[in-house]
Protein backbone atom coordinates (compact mmCIF):
# COMPACT_ATOMS: atom_id res chain seq x y z
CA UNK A 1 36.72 36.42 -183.35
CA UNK A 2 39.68 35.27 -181.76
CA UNK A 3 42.04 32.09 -182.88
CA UNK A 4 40.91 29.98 -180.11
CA UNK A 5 37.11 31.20 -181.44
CA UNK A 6 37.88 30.08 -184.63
CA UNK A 7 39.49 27.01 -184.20
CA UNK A 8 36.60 25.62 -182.12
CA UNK A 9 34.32 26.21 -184.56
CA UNK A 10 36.34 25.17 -187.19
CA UNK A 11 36.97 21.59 -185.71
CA UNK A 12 32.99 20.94 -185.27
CA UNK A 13 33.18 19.62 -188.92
CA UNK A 14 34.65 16.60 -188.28
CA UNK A 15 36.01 16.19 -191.45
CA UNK A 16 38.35 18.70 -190.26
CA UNK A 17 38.98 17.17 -187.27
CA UNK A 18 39.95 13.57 -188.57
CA UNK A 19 42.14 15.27 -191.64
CA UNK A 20 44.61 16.84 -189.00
CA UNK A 21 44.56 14.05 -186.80
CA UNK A 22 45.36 11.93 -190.07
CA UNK A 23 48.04 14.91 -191.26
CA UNK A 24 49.83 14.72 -187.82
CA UNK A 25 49.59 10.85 -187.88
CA UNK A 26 51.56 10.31 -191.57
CA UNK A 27 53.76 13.14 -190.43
CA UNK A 28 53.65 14.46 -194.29
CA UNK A 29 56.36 17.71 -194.23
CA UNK A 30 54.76 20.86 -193.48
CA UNK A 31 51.40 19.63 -194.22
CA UNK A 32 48.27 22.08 -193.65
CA UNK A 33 44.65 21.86 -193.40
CA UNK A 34 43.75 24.91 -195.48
CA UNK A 35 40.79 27.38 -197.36
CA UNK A 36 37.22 27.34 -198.02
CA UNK A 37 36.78 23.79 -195.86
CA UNK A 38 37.91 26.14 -192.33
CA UNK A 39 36.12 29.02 -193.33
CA UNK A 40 32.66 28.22 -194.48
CA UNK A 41 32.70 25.38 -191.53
CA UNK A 42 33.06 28.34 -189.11
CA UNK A 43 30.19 30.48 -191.22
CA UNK A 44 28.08 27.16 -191.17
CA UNK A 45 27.89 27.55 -187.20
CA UNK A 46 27.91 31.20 -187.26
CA UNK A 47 24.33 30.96 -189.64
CA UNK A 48 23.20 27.70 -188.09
CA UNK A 49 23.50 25.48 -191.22
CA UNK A 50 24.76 22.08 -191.24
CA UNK A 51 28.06 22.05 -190.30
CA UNK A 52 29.62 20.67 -193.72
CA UNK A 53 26.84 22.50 -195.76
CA UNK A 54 28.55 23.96 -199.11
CA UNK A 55 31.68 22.72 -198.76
CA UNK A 56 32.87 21.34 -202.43
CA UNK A 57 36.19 20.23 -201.12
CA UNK A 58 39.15 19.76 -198.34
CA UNK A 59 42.77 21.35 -199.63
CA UNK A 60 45.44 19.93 -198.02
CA UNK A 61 48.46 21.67 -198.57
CA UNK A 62 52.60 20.45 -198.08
CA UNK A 63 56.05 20.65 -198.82
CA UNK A 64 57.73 18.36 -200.45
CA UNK A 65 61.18 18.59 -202.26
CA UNK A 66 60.85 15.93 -204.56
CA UNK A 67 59.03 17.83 -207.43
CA UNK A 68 58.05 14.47 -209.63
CA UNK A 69 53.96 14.12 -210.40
CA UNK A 70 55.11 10.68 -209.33
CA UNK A 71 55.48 11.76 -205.87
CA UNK A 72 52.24 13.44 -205.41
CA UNK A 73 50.17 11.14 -207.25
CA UNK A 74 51.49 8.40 -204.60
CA UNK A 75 50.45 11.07 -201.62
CA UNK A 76 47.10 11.82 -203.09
CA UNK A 77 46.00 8.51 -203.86
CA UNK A 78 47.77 7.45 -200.01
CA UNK A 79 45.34 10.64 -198.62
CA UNK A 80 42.47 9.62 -200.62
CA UNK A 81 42.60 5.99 -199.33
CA UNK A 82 43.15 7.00 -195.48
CA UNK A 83 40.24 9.45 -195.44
CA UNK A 84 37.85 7.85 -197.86
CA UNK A 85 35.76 7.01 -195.08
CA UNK A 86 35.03 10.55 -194.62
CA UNK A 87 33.21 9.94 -198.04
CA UNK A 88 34.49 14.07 -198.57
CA UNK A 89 36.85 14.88 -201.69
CA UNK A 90 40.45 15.47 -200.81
CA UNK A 91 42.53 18.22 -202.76
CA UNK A 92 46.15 17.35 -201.45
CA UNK A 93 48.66 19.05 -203.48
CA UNK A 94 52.72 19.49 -202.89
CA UNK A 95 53.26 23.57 -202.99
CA UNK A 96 56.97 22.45 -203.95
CA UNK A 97 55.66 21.86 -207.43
CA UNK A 98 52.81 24.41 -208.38
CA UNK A 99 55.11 26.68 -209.96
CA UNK A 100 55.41 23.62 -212.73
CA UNK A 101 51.68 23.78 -213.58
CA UNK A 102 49.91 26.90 -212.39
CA UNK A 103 51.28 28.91 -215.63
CA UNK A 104 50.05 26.74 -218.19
CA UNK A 105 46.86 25.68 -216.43
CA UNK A 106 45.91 29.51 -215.32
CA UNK A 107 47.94 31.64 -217.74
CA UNK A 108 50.03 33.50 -215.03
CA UNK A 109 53.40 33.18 -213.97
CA UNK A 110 53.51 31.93 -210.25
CA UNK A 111 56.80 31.52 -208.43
CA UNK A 112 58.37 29.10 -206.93
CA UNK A 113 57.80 28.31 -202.98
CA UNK A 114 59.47 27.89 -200.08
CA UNK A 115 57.06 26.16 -197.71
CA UNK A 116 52.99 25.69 -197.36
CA UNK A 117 52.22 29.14 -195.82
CA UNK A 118 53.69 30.63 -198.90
CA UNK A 119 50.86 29.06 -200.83
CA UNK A 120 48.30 30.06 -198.22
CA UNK A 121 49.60 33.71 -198.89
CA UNK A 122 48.75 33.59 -202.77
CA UNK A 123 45.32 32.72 -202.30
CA UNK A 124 42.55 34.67 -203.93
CA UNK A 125 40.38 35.44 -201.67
CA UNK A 126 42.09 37.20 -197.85
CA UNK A 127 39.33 35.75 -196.25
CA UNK A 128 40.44 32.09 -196.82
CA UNK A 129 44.05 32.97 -196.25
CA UNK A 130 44.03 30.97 -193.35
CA UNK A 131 45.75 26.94 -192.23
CA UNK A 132 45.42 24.69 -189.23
CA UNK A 133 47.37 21.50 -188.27
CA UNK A 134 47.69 19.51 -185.34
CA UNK A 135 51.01 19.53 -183.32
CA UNK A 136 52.38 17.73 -180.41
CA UNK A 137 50.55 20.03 -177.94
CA UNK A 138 47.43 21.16 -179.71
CA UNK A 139 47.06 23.41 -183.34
CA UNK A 140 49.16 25.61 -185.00
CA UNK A 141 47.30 27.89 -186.74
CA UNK A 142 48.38 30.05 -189.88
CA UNK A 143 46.09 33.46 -190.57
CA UNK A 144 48.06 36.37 -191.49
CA UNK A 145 45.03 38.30 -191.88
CA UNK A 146 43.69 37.33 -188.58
CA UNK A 147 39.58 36.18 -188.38
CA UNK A 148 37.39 39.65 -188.96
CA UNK A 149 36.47 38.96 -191.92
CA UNK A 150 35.45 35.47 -191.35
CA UNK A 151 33.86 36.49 -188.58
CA UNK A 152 32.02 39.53 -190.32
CA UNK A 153 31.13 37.13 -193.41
CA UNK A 154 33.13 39.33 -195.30
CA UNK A 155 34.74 37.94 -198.82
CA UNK A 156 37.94 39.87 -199.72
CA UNK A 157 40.04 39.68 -202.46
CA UNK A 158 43.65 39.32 -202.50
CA UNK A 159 44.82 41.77 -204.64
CA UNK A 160 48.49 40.20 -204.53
CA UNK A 161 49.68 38.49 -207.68
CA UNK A 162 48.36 36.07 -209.57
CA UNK A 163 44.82 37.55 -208.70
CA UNK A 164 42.20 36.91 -211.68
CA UNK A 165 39.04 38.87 -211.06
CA UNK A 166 37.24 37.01 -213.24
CA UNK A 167 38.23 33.84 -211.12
CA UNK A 168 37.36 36.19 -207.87
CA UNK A 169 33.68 36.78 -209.35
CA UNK A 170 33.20 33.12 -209.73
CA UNK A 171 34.12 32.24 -206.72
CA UNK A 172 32.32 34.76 -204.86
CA UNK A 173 28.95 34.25 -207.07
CA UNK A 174 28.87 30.78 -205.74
CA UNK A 175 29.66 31.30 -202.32
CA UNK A 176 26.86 34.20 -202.39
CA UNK A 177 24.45 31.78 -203.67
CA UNK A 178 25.32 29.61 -200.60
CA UNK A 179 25.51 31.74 -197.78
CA UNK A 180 23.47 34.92 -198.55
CA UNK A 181 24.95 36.65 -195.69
CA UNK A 182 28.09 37.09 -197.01
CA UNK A 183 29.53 40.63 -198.24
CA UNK A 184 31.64 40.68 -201.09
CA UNK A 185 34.25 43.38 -201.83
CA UNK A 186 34.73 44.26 -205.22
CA UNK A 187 37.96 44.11 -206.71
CA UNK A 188 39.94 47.58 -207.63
């Protein structure tokens, strides 16, 4: 599957579709469409289910300096009121601030960031390792492990740190009750 590939099927969901326009509209610093809502859009088409079939969520991913809950509360609630019509739930999160949480919350230490992509890089599964947004002259797209596996229906963890198996079999379970087609590599 190539980028172009992907992309195209990715932006059938039009959730998808109106959250980058929307990201690209509020111009909200290095802002990314990212995860599970990209990925199981594309293996939606790819097994001919609805196009927004399984999809618990849409992560939204940026950068912003200011650290304060304060500030993220006001862009999550500003997200959740400009896509509500969308009637999907919104995950928008600053990666600025993660490292402030994610110990307590998940019990592993989790460094601090530098921009979006770095989050994209931590996540658990390879497969999902993967970010669109709009730009002045089309998408940029962010998939450091290219689209094979998402074309194969292949679920791979990412064995980098911070990985929780136990979190990886959960995740996996459910997808695998979703979309039987998948494959899932164990974790080593």
């Amino acid at each position: 599957m190539t980028q172009d590939e992907f992309l195209t099927a990715a932006l059938r969901n039009p959730a998808n579709q109106a959250i980058t326009d929307e990201l690209h509209r509020v111009a909200l610093p290095d802002a990314w469409l990212v995860s599970g809502c990209l990925v199981q859009t594309v293996w939606n088409a790819l097994t001919g289910r609805p196009i927004d079939y399984g999809i618990s969520d849409y992560d939204i991913f940026y950068f912003d300096p200011d650290t304060s809950w304060e500030a993220e509360d006001a862009v999550i609630r500003a997200l959740k009121a400009r896509l509500s019509h969308l009637g999907v739930a919104i995950e928008a999160r600053n990666r600025a601030r993660v490292h402030l949480w994610y110990p307590d919350k998940h019990g592993l230490p989790y460094p601090a960031l530098s921009r979006s992509t770095d989050g994209i890089d931590r996540f658990l599964t390879a497969t999902t390792q993967i970010g669109i947004r709009r730009s002045t002259d089309g998408y940029d797209v962010y998939a450091p492990n290219g689209f094979d596996d998402v074309a194969g229906m292949i679920v791979r963890p990412n064995l980098t740190a911070n990985f929780s198996a136990a979190n990886y079999a959960k995740k996996a379970a459910r997808w695998k009750a979703l979309w039987p087609e998948i494959t899932v590599l164990a974790a080593k």
